[in-house]
PDB file of N, CA and C in Angstrom:
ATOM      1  N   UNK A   1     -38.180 -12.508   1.533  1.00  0.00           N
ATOM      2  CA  UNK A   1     -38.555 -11.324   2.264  1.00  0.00           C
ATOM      3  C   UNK A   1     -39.212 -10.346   1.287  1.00  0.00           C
ATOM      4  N   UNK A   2     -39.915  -9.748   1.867  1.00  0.00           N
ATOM      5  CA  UNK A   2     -40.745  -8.945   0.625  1.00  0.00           C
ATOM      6  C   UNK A   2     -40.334  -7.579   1.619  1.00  0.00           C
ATOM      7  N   UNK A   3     -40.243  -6.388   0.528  1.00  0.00           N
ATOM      8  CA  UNK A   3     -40.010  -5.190   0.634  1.00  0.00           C
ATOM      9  C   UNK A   3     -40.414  -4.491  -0.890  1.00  0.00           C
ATOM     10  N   UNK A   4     -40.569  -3.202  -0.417  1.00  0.00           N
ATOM     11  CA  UNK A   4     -40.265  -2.055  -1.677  1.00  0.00           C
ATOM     12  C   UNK A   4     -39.155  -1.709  -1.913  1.00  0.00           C
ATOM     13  N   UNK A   5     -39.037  -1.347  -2.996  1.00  0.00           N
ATOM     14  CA  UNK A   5     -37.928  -0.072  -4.052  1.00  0.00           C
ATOM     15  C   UNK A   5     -37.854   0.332  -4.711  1.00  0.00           C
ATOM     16  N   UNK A   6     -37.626   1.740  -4.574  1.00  0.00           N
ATOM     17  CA  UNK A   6     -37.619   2.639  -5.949  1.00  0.00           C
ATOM     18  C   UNK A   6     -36.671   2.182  -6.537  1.00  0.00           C
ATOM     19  N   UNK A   7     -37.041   2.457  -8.172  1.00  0.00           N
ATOM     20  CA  UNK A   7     -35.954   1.746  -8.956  1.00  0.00           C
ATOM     21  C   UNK A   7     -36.321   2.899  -9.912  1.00  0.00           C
ATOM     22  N   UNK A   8     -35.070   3.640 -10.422  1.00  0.00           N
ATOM     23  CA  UNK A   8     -34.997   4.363 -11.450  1.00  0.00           C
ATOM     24  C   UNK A   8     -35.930   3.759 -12.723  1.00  0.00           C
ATOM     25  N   UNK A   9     -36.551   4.674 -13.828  1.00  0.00           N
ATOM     26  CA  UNK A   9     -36.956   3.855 -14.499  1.00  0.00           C
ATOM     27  C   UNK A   9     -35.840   3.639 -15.461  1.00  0.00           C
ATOM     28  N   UNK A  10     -35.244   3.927 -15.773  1.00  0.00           N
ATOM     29  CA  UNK A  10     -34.252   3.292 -16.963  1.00  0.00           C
ATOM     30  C   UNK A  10     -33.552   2.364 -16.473  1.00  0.00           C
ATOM     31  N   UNK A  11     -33.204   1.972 -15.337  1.00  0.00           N
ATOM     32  CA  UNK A  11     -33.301   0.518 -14.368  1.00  0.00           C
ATOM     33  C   UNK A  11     -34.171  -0.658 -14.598  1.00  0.00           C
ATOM     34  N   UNK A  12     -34.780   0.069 -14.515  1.00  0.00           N
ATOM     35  CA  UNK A  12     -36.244  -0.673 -14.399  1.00  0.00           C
ATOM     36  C   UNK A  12     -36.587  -1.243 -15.662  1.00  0.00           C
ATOM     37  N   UNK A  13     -36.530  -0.239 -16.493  1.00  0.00           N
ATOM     38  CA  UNK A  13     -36.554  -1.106 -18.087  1.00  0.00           C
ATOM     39  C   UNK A  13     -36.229  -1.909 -18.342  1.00  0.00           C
ATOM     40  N   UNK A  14     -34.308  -1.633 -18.656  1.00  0.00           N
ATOM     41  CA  UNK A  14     -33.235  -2.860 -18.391  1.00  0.00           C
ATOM     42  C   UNK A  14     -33.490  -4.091 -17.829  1.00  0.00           C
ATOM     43  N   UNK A  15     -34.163  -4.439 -16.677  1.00  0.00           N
ATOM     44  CA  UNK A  15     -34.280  -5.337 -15.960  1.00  0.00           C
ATOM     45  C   UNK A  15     -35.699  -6.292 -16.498  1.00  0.00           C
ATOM     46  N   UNK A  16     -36.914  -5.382 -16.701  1.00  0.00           N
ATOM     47  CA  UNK A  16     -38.013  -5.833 -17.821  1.00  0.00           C
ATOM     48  C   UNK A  16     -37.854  -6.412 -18.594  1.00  0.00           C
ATOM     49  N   UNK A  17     -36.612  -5.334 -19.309  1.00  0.00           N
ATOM     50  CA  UNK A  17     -36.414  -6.266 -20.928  1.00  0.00           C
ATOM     51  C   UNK A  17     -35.488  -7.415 -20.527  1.00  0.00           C
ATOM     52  N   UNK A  18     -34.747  -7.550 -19.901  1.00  0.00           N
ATOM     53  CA  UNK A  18     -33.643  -8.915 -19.629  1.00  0.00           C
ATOM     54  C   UNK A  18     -34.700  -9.765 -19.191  1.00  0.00           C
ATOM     55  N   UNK A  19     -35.928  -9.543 -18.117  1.00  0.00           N
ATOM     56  CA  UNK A  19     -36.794 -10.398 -18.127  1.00  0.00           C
ATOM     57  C   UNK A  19     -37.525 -11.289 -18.950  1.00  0.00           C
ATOM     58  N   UNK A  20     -37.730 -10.584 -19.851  1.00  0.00           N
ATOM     59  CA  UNK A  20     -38.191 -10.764 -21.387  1.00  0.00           C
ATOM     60  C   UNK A  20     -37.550 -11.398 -22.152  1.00  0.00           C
ATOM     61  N   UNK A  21     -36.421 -11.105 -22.468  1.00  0.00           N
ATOM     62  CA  UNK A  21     -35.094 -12.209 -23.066  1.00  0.00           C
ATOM     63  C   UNK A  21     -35.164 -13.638 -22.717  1.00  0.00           C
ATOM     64  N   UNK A  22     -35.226 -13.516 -21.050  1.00  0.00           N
ATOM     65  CA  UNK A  22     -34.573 -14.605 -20.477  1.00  0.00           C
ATOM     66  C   UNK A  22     -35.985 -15.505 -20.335  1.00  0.00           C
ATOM     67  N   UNK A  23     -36.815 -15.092 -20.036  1.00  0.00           N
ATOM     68  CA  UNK A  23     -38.380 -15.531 -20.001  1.00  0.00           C
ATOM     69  C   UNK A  23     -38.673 -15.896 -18.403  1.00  0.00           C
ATOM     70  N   UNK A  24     -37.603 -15.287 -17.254  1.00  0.00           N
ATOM     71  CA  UNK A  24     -37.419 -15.170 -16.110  1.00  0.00           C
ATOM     72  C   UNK A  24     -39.044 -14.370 -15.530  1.00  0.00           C
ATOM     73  N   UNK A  25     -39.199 -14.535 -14.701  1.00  0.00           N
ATOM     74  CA  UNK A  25     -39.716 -13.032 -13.953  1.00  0.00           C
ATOM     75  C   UNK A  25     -39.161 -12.044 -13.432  1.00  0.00           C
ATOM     76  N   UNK A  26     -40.023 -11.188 -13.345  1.00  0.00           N
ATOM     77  CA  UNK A  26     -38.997  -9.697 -12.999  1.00  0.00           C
ATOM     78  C   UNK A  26     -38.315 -10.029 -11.573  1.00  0.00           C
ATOM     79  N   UNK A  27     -39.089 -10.600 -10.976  1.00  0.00           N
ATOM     80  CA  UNK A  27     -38.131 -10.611  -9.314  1.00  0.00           C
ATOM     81  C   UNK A  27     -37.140 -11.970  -9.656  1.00  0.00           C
ATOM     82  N   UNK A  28     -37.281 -12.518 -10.341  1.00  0.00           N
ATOM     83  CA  UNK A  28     -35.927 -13.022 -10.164  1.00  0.00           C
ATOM     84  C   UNK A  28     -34.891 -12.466 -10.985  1.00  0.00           C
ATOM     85  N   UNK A  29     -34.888 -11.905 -11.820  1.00  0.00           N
ATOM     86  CA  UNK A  29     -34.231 -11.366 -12.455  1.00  0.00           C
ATOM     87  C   UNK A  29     -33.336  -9.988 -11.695  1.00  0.00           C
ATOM     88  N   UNK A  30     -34.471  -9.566 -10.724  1.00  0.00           N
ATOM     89  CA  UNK A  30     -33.714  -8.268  -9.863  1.00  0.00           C
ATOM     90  C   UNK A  30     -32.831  -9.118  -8.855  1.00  0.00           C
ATOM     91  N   UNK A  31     -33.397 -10.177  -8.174  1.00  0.00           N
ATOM     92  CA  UNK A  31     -32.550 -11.006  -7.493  1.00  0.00           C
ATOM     93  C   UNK A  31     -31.156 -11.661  -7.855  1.00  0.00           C
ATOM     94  N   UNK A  32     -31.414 -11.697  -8.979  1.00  0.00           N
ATOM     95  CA  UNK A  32     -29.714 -12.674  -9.299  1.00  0.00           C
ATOM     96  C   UNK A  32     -29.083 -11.260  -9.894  1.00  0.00           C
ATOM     97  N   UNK A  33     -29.866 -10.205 -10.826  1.00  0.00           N
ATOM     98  CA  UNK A  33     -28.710  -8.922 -10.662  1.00  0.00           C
ATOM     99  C   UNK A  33     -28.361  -8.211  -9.187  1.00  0.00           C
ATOM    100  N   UNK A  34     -29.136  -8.456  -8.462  1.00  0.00           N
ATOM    101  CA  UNK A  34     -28.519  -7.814  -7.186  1.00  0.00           C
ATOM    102  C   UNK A  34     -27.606  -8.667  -6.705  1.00  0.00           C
ATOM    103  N   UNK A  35     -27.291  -9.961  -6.954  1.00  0.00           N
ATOM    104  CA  UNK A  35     -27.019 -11.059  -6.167  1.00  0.00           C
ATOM    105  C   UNK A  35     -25.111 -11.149  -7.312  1.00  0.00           C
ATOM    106  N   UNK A  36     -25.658 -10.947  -8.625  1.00  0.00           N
ATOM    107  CA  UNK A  36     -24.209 -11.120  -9.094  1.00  0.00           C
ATOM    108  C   UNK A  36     -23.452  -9.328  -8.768  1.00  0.00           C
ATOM    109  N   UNK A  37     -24.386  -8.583  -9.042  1.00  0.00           N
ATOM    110  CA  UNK A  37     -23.340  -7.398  -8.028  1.00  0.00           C
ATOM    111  C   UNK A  37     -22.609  -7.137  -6.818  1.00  0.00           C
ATOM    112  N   UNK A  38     -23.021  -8.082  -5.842  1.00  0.00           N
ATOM    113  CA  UNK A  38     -22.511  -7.905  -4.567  1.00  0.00           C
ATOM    114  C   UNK A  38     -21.278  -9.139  -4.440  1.00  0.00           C
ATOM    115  N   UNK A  39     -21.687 -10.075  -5.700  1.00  0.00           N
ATOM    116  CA  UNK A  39     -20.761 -11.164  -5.942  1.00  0.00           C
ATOM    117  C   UNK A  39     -19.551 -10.417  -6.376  1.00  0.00           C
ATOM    118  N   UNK A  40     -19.401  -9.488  -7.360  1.00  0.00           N
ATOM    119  CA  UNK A  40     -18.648  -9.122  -8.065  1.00  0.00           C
ATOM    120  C   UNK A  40     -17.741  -7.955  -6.812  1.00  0.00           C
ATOM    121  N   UNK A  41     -18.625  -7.188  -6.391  1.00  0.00           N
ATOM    122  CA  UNK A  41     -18.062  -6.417  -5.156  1.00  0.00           C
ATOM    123  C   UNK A  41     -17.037  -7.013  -4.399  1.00  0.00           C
ATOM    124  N   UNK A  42     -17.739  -8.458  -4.134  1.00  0.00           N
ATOM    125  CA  UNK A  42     -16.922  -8.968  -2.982  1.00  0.00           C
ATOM    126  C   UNK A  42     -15.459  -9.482  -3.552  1.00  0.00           C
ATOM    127  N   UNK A  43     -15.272 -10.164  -4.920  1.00  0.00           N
ATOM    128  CA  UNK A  43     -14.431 -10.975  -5.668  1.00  0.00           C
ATOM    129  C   UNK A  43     -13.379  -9.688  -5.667  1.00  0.00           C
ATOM    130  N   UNK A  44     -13.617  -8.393  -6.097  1.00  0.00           N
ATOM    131  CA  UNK A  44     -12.258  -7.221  -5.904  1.00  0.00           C
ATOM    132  C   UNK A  44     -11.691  -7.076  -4.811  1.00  0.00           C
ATOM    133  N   UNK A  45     -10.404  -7.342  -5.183  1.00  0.00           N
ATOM    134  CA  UNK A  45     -10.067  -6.846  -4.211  1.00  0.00           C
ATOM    135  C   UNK A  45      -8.445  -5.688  -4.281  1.00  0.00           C
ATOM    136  N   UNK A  46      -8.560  -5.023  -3.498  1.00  0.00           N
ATOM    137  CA  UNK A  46      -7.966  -3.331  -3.774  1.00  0.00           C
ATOM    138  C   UNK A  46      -6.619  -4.327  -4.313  1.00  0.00           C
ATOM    139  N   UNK A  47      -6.080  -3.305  -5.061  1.00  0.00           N
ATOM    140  CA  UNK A  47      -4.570  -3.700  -5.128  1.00  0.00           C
ATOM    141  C   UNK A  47      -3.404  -2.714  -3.967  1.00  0.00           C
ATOM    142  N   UNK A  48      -2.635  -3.718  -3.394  1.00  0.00           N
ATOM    143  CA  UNK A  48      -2.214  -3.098  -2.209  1.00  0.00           C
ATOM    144  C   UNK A  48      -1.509  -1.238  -2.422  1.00  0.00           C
ATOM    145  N   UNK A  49      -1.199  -0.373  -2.198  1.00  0.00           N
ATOM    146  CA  UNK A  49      -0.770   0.639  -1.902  1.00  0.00           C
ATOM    147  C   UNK A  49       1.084   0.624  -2.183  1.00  0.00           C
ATOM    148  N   UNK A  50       1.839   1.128  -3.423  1.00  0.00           N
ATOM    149  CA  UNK A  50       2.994   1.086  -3.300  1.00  0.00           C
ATOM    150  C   UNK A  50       3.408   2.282  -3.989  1.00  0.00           C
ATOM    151  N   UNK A  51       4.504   2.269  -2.783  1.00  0.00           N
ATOM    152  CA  UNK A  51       4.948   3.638  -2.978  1.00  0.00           C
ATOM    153  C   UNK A  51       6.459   3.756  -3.658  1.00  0.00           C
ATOM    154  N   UNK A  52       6.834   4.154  -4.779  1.00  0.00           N
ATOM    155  CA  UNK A  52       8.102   3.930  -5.646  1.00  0.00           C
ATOM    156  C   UNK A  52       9.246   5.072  -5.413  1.00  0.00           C
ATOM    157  N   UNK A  53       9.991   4.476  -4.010  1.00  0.00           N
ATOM    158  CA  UNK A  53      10.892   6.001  -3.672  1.00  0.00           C
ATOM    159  C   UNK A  53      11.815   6.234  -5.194  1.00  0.00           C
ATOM    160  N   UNK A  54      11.747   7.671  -4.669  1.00  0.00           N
ATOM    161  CA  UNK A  54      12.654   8.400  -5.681  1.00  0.00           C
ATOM    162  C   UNK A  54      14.206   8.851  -5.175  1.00  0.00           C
ATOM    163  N   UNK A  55      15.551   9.065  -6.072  1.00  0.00           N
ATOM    164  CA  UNK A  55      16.572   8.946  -5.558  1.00  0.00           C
ATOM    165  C   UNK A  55      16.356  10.576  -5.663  1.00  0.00           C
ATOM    166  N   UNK A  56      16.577  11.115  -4.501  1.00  0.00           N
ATOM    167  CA  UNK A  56      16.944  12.917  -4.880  1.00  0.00           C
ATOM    168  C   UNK A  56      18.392  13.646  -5.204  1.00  0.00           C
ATOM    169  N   UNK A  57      18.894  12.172  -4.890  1.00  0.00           N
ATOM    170  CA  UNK A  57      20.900  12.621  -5.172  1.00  0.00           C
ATOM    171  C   UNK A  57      20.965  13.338  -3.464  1.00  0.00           C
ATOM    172  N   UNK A  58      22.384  13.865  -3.606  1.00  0.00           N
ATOM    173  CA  UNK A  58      23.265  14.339  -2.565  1.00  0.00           C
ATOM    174  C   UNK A  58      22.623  15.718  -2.263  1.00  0.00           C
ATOM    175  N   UNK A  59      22.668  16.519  -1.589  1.00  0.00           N
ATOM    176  CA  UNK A  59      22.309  17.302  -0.902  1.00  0.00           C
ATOM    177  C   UNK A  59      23.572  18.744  -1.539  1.00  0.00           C
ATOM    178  N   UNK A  60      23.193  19.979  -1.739  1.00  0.00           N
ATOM    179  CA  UNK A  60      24.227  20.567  -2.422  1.00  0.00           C
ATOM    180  C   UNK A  60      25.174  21.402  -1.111  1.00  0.00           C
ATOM    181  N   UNK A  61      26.422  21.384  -2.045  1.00  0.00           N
ATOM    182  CA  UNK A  61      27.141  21.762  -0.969  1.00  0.00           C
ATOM    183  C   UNK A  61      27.194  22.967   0.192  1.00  0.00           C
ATOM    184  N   UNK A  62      27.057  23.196   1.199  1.00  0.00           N
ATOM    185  CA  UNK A  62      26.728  24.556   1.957  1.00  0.00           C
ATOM    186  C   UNK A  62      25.550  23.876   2.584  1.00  0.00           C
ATOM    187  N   UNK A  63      24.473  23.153   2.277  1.00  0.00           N
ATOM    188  CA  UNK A  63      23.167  22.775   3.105  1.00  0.00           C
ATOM    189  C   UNK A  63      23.697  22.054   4.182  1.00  0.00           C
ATOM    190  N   UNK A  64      22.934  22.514   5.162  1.00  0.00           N
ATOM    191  CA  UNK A  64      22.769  21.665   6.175  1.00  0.00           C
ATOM    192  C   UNK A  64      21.420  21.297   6.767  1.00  0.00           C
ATOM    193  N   UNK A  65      21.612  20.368   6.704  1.00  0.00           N
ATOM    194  CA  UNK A  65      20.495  19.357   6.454  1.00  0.00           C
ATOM    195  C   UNK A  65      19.640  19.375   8.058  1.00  0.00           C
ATOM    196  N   UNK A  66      20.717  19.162   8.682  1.00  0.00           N
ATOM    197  CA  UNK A  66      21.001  19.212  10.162  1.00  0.00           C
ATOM    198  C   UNK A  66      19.877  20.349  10.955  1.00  0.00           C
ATOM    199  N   UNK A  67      20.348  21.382  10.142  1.00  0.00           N
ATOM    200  CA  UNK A  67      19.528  22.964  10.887  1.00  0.00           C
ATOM    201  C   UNK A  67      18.111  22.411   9.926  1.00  0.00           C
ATOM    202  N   UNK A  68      18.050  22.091   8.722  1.00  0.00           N
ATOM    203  CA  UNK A  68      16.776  22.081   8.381  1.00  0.00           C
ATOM    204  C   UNK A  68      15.732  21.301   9.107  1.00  0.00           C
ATOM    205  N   UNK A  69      16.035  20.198   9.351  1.00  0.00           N
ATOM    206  CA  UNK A  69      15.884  19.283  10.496  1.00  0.00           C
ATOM    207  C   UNK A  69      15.088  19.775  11.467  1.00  0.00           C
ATOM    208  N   UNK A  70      16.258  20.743  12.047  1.00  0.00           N
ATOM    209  CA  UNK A  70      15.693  21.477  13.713  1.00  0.00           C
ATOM    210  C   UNK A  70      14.953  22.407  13.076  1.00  0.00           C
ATOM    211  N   UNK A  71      14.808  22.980  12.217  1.00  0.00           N
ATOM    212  CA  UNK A  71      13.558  23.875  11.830  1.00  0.00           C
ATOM    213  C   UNK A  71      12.001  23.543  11.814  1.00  0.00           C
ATOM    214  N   UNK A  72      12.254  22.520  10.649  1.00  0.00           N
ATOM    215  CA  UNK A  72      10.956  21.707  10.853  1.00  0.00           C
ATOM    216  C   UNK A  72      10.410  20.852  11.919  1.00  0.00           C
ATOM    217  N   UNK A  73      11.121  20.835  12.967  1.00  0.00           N
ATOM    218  CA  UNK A  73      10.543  19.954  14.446  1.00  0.00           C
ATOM    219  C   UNK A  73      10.511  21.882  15.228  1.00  0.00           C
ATOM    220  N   UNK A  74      10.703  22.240  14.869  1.00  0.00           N
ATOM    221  CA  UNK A  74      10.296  23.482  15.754  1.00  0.00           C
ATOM    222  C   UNK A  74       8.998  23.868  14.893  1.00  0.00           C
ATOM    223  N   UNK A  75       8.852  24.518  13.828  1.00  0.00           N
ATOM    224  CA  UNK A  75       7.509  24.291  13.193  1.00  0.00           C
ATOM    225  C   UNK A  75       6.185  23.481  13.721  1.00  0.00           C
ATOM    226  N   UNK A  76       7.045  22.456  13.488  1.00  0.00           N
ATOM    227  CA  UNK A  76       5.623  21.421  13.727  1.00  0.00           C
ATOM    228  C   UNK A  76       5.451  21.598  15.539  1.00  0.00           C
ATOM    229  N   UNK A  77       6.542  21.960  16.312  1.00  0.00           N
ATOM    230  CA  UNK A  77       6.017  21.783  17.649  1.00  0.00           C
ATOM    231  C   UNK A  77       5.235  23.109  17.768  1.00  0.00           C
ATOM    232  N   UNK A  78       5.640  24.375  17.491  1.00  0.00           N
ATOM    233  CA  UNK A  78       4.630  25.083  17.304  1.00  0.00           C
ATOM    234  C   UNK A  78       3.346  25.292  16.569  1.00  0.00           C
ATOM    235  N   UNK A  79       3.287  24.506  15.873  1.00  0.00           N
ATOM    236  CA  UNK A  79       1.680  23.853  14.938  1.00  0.00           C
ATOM    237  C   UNK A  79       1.062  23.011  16.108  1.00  0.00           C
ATOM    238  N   UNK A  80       1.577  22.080  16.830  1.00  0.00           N
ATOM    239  CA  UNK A  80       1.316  21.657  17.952  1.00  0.00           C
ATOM    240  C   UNK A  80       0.748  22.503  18.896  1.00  0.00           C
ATOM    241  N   UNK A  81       1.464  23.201  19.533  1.00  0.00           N
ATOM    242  CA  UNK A  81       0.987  23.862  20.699  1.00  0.00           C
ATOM    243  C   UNK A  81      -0.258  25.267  20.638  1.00  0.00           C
ATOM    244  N   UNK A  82       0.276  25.492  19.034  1.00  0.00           N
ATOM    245  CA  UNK A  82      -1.290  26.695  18.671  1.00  0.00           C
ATOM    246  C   UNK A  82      -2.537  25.724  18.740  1.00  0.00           C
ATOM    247  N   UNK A  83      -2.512  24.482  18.097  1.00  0.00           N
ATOM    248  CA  UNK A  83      -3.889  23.428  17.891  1.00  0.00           C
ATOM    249  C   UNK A  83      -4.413  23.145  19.424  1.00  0.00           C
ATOM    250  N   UNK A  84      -3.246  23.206  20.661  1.00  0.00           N
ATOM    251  CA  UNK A  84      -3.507  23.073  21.798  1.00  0.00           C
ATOM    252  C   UNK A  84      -4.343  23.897  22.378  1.00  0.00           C
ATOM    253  N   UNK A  85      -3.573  25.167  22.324  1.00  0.00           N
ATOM    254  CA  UNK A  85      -4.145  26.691  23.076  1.00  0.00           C
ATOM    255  C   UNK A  85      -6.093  26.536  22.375  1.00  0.00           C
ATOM    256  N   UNK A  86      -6.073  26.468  21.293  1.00  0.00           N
ATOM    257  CA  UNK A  86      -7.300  26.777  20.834  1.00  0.00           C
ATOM    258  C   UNK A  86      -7.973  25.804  21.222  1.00  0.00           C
ATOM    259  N   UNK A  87      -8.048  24.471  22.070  1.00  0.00           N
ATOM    260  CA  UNK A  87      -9.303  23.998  22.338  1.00  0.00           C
ATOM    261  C   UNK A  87      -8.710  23.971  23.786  1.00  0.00           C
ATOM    262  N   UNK A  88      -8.656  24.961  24.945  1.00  0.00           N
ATOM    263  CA  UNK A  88      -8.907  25.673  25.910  1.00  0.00           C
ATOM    264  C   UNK A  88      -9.977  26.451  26.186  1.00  0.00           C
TER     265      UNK A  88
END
């Protein structure tokens, strides 16, 4: 397929001179670097997401955990219902 592209020139160099090395032509040379980049893209892959709980100990004496609880579900239901009112 034939197309254009801008190619930075200090890209562009790089790719000249590896041409030159290799005694390739320039389009193949852009071809197999485009071709081992998307190779390399594809071969990663994320490392999964882990999360390392922490122990916080016991809770100090007098807290209740209980009321904190019902605080923060009242919070958030009123964070709720303001986000509501405003797209009325």
């Amino acid at each position: 397929m034939r197309t254009t592209l801008t190619i930075e020139d200090t890209l562009a160099n790089q790719l000249k001179q590896r041409a030159l090395e290799t005694g390739k032509p320039f389009k193949q040379v852009v071809n197999e670097t485009l071709l081992m980049g998307l190779q390399s893209q594809n071969a990663r892959k994320p490392k999964p997401y882990r999360l390392r709980p922490a122990a916080l100990g016991t809770p100090l004496p007098g807290v209740d955990l209980a009321g904190a609880l019902r605080l923060a579900d009242q919070l958030e239901d009123e964070a709720i219902r303001a986000k509501l009112e405003q797209r009325k």
